[in-house]
N, C-alpha and C. Protein backbone atom coordinates (compact mmCIF):
# COMPACT_ATOMS: atom_id res chain seq x y z
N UNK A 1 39.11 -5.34 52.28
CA UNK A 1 40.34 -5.81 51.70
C UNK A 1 40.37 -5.61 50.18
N UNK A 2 39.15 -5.31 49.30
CA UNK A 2 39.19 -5.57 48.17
C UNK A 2 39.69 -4.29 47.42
N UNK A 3 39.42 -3.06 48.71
CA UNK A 3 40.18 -1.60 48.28
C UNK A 3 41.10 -1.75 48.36
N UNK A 4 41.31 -2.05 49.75
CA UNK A 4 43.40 -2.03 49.39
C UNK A 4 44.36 -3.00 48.46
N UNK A 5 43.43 -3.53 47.88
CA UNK A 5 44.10 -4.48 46.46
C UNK A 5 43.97 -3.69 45.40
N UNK A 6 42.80 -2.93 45.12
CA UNK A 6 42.71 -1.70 44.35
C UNK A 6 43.37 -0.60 44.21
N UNK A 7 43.91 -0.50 45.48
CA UNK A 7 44.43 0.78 45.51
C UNK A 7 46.20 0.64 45.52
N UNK A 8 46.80 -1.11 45.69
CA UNK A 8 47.81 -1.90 45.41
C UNK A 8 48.04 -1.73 44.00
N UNK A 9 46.57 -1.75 42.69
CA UNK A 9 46.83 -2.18 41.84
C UNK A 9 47.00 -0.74 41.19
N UNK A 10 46.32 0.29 41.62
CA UNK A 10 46.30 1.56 41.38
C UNK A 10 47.99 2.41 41.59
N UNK A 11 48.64 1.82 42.67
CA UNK A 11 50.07 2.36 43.12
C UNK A 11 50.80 1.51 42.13
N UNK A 12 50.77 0.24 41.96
CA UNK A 12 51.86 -0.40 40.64
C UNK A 12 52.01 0.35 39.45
N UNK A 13 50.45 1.30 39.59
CA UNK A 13 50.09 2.09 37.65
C UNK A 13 50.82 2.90 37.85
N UNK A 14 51.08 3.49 39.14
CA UNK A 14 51.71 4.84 39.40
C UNK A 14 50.54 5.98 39.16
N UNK A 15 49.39 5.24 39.68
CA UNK A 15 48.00 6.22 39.51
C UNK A 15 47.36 7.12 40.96
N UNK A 16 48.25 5.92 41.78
CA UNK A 16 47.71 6.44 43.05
C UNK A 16 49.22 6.29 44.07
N UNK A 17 49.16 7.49 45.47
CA UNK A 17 50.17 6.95 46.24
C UNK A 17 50.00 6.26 47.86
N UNK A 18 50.98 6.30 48.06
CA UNK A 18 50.79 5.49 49.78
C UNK A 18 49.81 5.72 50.58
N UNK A 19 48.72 7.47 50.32
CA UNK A 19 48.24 7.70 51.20
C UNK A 19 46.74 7.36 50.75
N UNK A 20 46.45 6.43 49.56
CA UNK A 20 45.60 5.75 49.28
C UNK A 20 45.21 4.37 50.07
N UNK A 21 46.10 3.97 50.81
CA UNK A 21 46.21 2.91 52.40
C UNK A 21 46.22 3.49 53.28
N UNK A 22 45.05 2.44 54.09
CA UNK A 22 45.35 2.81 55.88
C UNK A 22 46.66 2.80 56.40
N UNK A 23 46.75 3.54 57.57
CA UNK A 23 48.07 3.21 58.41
C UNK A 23 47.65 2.61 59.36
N UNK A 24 47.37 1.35 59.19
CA UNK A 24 47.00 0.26 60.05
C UNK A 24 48.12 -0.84 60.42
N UNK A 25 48.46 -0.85 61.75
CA UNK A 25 49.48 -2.08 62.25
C UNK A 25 48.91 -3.87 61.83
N UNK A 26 47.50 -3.73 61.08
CA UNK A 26 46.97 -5.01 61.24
C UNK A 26 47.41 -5.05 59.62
N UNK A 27 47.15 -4.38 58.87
CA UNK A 27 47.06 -4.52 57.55
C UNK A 27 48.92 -4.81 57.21
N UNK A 28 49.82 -3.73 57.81
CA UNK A 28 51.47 -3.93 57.77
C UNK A 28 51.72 -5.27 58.42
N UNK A 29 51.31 -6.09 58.90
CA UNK A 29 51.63 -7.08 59.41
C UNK A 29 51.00 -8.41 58.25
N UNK A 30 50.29 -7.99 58.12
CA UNK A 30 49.53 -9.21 56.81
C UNK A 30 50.34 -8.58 55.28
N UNK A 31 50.80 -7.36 54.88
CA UNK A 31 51.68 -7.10 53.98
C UNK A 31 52.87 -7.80 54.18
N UNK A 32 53.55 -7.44 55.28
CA UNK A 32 54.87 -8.46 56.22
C UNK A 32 54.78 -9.87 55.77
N UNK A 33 53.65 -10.34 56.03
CA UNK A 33 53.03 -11.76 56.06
C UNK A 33 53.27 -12.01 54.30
N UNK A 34 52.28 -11.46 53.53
CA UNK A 34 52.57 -11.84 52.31
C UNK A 34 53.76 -11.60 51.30
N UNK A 35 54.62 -10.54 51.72
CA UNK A 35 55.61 -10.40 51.03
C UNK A 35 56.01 -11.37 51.45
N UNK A 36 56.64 -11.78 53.30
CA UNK A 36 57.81 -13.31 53.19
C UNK A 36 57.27 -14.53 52.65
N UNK A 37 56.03 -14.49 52.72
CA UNK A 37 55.58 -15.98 51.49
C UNK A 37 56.03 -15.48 50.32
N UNK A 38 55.78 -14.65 49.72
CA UNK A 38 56.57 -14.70 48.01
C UNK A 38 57.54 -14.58 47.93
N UNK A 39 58.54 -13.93 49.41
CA UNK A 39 60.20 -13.77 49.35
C UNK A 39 60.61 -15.31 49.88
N UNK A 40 60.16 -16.29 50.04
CA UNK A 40 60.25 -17.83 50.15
C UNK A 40 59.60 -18.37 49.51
N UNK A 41 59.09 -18.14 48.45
CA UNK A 41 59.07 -18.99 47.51
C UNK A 41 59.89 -18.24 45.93
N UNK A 42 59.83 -17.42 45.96
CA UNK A 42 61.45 -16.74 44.86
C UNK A 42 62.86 -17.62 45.24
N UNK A 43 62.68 -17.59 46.55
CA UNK A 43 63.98 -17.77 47.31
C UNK A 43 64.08 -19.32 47.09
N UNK A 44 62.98 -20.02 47.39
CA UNK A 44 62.85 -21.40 47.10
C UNK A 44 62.96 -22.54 45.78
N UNK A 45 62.59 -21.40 44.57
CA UNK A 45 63.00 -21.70 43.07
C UNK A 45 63.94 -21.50 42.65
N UNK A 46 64.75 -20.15 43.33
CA UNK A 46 66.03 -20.32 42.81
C UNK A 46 66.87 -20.65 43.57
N UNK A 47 66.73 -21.06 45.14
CA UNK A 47 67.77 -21.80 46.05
C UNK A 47 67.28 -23.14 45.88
N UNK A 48 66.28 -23.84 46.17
CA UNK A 48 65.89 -25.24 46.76
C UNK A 48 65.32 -24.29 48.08
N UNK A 49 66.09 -25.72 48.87
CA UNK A 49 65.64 -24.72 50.27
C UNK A 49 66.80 -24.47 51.41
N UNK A 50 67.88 -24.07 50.19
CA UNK A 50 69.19 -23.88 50.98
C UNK A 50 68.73 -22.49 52.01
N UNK A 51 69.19 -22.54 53.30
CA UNK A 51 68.52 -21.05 53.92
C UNK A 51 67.65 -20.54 53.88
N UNK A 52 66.14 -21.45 53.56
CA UNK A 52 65.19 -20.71 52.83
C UNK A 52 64.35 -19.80 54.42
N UNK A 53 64.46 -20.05 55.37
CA UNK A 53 63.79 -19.51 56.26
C UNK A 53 65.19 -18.22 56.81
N UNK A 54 66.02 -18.54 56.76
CA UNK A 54 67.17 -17.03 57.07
C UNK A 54 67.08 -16.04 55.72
N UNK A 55 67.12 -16.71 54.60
CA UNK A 55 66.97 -15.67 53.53
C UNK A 55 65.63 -14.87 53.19
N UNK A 56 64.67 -15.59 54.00
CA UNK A 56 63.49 -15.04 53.88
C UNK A 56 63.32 -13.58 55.00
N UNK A 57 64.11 -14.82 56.17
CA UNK A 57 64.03 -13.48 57.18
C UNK A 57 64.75 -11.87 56.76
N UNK A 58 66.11 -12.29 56.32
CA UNK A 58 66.89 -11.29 55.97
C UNK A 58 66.63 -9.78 55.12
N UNK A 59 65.61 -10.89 54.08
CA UNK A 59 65.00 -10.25 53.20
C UNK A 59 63.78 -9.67 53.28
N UNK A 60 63.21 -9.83 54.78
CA UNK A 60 61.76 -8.86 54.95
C UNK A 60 62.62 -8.05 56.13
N UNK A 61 63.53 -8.46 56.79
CA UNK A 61 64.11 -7.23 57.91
C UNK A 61 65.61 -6.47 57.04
N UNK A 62 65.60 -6.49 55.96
CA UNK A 62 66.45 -5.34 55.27
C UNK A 62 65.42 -4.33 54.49
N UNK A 63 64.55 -4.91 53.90
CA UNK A 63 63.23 -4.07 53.38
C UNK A 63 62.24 -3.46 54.59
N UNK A 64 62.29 -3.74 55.35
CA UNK A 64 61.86 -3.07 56.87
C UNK A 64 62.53 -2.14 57.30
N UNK A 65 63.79 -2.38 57.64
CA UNK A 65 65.19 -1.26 57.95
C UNK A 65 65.66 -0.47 57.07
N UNK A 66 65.47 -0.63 55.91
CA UNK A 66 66.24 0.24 55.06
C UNK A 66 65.14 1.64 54.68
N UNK A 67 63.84 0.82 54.47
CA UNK A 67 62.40 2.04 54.20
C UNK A 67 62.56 2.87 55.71
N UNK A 68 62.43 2.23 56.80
CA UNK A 68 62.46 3.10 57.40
C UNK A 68 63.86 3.84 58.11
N UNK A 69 64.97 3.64 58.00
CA UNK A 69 66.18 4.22 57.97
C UNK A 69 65.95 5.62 57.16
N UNK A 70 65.54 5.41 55.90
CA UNK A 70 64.93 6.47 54.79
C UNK A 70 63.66 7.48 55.16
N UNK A 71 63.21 6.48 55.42
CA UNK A 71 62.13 7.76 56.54
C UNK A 71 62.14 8.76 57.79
N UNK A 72 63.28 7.95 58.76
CA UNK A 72 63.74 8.34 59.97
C UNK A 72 64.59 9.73 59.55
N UNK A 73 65.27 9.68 58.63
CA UNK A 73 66.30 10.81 58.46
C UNK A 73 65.45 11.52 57.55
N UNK A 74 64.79 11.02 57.01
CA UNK A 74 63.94 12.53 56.36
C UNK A 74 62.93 13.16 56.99
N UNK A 75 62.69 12.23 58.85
CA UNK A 75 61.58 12.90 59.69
C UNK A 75 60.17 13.03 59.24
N UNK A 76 60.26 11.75 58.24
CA UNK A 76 58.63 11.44 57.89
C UNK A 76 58.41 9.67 58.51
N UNK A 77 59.04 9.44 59.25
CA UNK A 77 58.61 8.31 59.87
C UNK A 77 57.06 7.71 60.70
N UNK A 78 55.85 9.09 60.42
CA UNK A 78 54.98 9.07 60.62
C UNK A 78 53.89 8.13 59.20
N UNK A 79 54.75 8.14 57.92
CA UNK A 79 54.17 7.47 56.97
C UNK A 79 54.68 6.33 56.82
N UNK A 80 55.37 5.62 57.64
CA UNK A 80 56.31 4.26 57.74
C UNK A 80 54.93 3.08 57.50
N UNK A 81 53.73 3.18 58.34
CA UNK A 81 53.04 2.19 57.64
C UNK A 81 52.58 2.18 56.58
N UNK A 82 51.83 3.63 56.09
CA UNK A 82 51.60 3.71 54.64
C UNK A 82 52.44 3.14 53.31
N UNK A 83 53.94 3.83 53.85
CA UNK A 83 54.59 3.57 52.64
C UNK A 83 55.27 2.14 52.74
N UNK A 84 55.35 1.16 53.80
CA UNK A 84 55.39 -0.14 53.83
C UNK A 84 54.34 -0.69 53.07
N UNK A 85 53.12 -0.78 53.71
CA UNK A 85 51.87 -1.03 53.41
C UNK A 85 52.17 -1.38 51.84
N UNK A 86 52.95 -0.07 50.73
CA UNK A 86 52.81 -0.07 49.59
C UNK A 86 53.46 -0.84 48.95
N UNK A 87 55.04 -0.35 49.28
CA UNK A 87 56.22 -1.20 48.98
C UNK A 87 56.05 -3.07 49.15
N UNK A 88 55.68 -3.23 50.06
CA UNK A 88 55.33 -4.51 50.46
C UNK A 88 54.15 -5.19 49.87
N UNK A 89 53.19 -4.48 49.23
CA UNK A 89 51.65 -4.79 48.70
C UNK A 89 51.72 -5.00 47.19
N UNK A 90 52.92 -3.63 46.68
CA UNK A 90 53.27 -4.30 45.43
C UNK A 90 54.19 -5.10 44.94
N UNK A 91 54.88 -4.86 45.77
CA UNK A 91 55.85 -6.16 45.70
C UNK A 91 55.28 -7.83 45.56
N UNK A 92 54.43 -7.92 46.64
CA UNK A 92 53.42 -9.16 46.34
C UNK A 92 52.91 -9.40 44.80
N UNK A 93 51.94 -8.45 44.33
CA UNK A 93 51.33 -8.01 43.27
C UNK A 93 52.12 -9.01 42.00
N UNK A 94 53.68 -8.20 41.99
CA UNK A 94 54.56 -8.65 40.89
C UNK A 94 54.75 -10.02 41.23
N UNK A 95 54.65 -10.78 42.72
CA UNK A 95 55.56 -12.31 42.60
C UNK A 95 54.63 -13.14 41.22
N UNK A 96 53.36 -13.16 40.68
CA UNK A 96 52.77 -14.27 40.09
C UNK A 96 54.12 -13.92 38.29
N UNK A 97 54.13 -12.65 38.57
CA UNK A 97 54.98 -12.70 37.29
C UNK A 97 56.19 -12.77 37.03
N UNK A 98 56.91 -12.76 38.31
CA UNK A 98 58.36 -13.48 38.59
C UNK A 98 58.43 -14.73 38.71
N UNK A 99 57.33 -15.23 39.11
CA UNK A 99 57.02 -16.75 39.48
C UNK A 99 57.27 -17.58 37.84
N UNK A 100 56.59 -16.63 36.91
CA UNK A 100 56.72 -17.21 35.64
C UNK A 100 57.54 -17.12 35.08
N UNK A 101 58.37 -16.01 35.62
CA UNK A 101 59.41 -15.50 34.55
C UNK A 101 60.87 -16.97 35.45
N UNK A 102 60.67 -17.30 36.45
CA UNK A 102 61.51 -17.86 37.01
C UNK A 102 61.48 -19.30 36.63
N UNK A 103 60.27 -19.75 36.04
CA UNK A 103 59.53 -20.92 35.61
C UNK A 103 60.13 -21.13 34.20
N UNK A 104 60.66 -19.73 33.71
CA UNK A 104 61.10 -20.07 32.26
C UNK A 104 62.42 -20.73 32.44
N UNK A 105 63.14 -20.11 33.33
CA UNK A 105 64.54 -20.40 33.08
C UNK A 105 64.88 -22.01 33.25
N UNK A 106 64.24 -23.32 32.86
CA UNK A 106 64.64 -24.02 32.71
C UNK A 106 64.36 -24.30 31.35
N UNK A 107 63.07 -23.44 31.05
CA UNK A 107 63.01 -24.54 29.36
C UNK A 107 64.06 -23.33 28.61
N UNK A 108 64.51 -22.05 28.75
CA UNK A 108 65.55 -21.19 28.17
C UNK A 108 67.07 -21.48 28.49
N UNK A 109 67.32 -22.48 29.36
CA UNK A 109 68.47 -23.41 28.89
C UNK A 109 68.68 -23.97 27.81
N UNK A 110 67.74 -24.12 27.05
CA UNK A 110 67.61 -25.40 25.38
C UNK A 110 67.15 -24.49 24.28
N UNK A 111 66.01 -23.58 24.77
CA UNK A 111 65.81 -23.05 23.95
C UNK A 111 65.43 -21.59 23.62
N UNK A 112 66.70 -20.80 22.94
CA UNK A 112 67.15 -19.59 22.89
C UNK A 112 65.91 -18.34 22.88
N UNK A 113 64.99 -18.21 22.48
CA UNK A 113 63.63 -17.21 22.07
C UNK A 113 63.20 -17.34 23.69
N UNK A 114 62.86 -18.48 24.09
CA UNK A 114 62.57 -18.48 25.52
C UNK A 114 63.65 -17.68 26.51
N UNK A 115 64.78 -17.93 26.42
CA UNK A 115 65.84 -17.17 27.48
C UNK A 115 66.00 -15.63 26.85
N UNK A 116 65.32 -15.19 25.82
CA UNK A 116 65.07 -13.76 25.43
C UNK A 116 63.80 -13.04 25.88
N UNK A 117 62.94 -13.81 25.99
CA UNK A 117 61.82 -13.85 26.71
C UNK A 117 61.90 -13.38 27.90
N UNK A 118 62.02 -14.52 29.02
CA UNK A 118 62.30 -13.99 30.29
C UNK A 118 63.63 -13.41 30.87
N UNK A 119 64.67 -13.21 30.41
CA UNK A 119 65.73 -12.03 30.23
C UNK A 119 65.33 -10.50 29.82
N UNK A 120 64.31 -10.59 28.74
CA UNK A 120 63.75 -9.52 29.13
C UNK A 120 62.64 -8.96 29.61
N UNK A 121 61.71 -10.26 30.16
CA UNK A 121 60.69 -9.82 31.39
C UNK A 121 61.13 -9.46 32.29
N UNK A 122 62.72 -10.53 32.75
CA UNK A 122 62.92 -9.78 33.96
C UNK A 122 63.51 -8.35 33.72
N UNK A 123 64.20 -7.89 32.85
CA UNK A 123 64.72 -6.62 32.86
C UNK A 123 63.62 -5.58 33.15
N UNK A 124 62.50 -6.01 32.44
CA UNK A 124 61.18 -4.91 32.61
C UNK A 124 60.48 -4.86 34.00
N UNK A 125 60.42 -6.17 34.08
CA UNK A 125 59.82 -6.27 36.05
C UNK A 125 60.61 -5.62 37.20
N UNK A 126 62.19 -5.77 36.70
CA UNK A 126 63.18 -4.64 37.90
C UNK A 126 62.99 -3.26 37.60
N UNK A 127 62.82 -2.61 36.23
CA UNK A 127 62.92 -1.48 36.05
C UNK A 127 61.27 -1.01 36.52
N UNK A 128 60.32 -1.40 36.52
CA UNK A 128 58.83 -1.47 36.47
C UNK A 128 58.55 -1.20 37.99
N UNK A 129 59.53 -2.25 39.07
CA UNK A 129 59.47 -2.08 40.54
C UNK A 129 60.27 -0.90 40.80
N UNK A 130 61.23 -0.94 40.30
CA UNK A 130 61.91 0.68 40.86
C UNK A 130 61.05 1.67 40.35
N UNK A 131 60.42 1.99 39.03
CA UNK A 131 59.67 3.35 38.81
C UNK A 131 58.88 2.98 39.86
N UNK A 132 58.21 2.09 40.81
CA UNK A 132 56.87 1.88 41.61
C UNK A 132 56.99 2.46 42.93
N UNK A 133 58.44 2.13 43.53
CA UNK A 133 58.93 2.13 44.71
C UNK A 133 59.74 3.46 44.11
N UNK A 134 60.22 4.46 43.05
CA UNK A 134 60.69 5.45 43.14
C UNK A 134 59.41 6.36 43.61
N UNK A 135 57.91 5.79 42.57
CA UNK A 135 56.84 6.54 43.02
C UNK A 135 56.19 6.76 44.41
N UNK A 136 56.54 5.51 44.95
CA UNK A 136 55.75 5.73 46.81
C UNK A 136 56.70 6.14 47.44
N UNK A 137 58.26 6.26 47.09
CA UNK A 137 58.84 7.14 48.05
C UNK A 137 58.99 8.63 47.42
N UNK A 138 58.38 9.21 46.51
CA UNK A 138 58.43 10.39 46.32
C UNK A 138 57.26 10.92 46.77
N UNK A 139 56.01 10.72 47.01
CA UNK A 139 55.03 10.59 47.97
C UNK A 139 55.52 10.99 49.26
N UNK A 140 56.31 9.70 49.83
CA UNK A 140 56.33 9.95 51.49
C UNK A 140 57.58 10.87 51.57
N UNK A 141 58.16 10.96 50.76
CA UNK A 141 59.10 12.07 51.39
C UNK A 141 59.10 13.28 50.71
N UNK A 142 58.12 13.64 49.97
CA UNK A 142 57.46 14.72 49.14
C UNK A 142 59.11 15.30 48.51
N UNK A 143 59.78 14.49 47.77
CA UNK A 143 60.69 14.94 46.87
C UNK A 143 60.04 14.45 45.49
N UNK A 144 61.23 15.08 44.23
CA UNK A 144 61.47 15.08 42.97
C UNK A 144 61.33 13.13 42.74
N UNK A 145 61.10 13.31 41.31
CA UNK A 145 60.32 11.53 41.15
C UNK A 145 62.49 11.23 40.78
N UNK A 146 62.88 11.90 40.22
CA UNK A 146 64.59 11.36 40.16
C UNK A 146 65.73 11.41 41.45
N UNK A 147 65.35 12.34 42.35
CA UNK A 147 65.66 11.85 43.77
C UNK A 147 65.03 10.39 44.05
N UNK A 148 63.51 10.09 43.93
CA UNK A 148 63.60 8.83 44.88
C UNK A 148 63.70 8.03 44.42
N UNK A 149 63.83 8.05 42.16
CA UNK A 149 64.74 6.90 41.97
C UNK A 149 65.65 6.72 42.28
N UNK A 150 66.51 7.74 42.09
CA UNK A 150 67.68 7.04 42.61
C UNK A 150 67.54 6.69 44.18
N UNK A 151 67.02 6.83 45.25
CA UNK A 151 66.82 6.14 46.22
C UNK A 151 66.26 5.16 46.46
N UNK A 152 65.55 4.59 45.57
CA UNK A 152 65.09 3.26 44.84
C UNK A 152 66.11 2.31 44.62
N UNK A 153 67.12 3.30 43.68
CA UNK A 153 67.97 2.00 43.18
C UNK A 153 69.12 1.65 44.22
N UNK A 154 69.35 3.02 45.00
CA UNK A 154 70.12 2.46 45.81
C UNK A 154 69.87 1.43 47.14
N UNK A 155 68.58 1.35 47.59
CA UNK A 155 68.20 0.74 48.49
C UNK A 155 68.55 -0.89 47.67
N UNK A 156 67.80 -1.30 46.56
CA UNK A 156 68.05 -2.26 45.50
C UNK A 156 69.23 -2.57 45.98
N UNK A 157 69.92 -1.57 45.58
CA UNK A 157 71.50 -2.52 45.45
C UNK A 157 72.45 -2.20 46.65
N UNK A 158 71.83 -1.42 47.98
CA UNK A 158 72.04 -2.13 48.98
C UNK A 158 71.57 -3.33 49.61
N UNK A 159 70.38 -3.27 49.30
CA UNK A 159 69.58 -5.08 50.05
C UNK A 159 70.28 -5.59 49.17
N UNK A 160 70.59 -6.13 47.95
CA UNK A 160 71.35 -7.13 47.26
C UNK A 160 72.39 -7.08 47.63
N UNK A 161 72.97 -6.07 47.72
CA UNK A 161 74.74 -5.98 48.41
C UNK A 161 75.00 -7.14 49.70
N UNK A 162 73.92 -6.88 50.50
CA UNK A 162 73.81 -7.37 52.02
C UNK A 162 73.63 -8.64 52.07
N UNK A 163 72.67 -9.27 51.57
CA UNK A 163 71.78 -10.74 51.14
C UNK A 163 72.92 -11.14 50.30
N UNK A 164 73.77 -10.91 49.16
CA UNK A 164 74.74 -11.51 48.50
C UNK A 164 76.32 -11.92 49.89
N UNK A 165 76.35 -10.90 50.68
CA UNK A 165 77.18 -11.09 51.76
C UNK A 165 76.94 -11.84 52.55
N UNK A 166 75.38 -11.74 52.97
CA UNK A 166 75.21 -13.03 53.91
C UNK A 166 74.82 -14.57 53.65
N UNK A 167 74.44 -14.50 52.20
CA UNK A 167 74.15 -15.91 51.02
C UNK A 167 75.27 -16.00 50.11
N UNK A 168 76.55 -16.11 50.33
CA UNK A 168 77.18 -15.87 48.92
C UNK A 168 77.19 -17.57 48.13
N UNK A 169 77.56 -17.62 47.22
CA UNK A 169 77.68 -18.50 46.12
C UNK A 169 76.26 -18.80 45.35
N UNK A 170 75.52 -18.01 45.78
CA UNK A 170 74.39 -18.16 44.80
C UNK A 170 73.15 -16.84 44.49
N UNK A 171 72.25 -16.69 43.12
CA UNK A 171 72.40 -15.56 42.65
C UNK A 171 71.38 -14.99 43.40
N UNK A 172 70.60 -13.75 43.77
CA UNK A 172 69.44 -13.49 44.10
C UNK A 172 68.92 -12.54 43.29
């Protein structure tokens, strides 16, 4: 386990790609596992625990469907665990620093340097996950690194599109 945290921490650098992980059903299932604990507890700081078990669900079976929707039509659905494995491994990786950055937003109600702070951690942590997730899907679908940003961002702001439709009145 201590490689594939290495090789987690190695894909966030954009040093290494998906095929630095097994394609193991045991390992995608404990990625599964740890992303919906950090996608319920994001979900839990900034909801309470309005929906916290549907928004959790929603939010590991649109990041499930949408990677591999993307894979299926490009007929590389043979790297679906790898490039889960990744997407899902670093995604974990980042929650301790969303966790903080989410931790600010009460004392950056009062006081202004703080809400500049994590306003622009978070700007760097979204842009930071899309170069990550532009990098492991240019890997699995052996395109250009500005093709799979932009297939990065659009997946982004389709799962938000979807999760805002099925949660509306509050932000995600």
């Amino acid at each position: 386990m201590a490689q594939v945290l290495i090789s987690l921490v190695e894909i966030a650098r954009l040093r290494r790609d998906p095929s630095a992980l097994p394609a193991s059903i045991a390992l995608l299932i404990i990625m599964a596992a740890a992303y919906a604990g950090s996608s319920a507890l994001q979900s839990w700081l900034l909801h309470d625990d309005d929906r916290l078990l549907a928004r959790t669900a929603a939010d590991l079976g649109l990041t499930l469907t949408i990677f591999w929707l993307v894979l299926a039509v490009t007929r590389r659905l043979y790297r679906y665990r790898q490039t889960m494995n990744a997407v899902l491994g670093t995604s974990v990786l980042l929650t301790p620093l969303l966790m903080l950055l989410l931790a600010l937003q009460q004392p950056a109600e009062t006081y202004y340097p703080i809400k500049l702070i994590a306003w622009a951690g978070s700007i760097g942590v979204i842009v930071w996950y899309t170069l990550i997730v532009g990098h492991i899907l240019r890997s699995a679908l052996e395109i250009g690194f500005v093709t799979s940003i932009a297939i990065a961002i659009t997946s982004v702001i389709a799962s938000n599109a979807v999760l805002i439709r099925l949660f509306p009145g509050g932000t995600l």
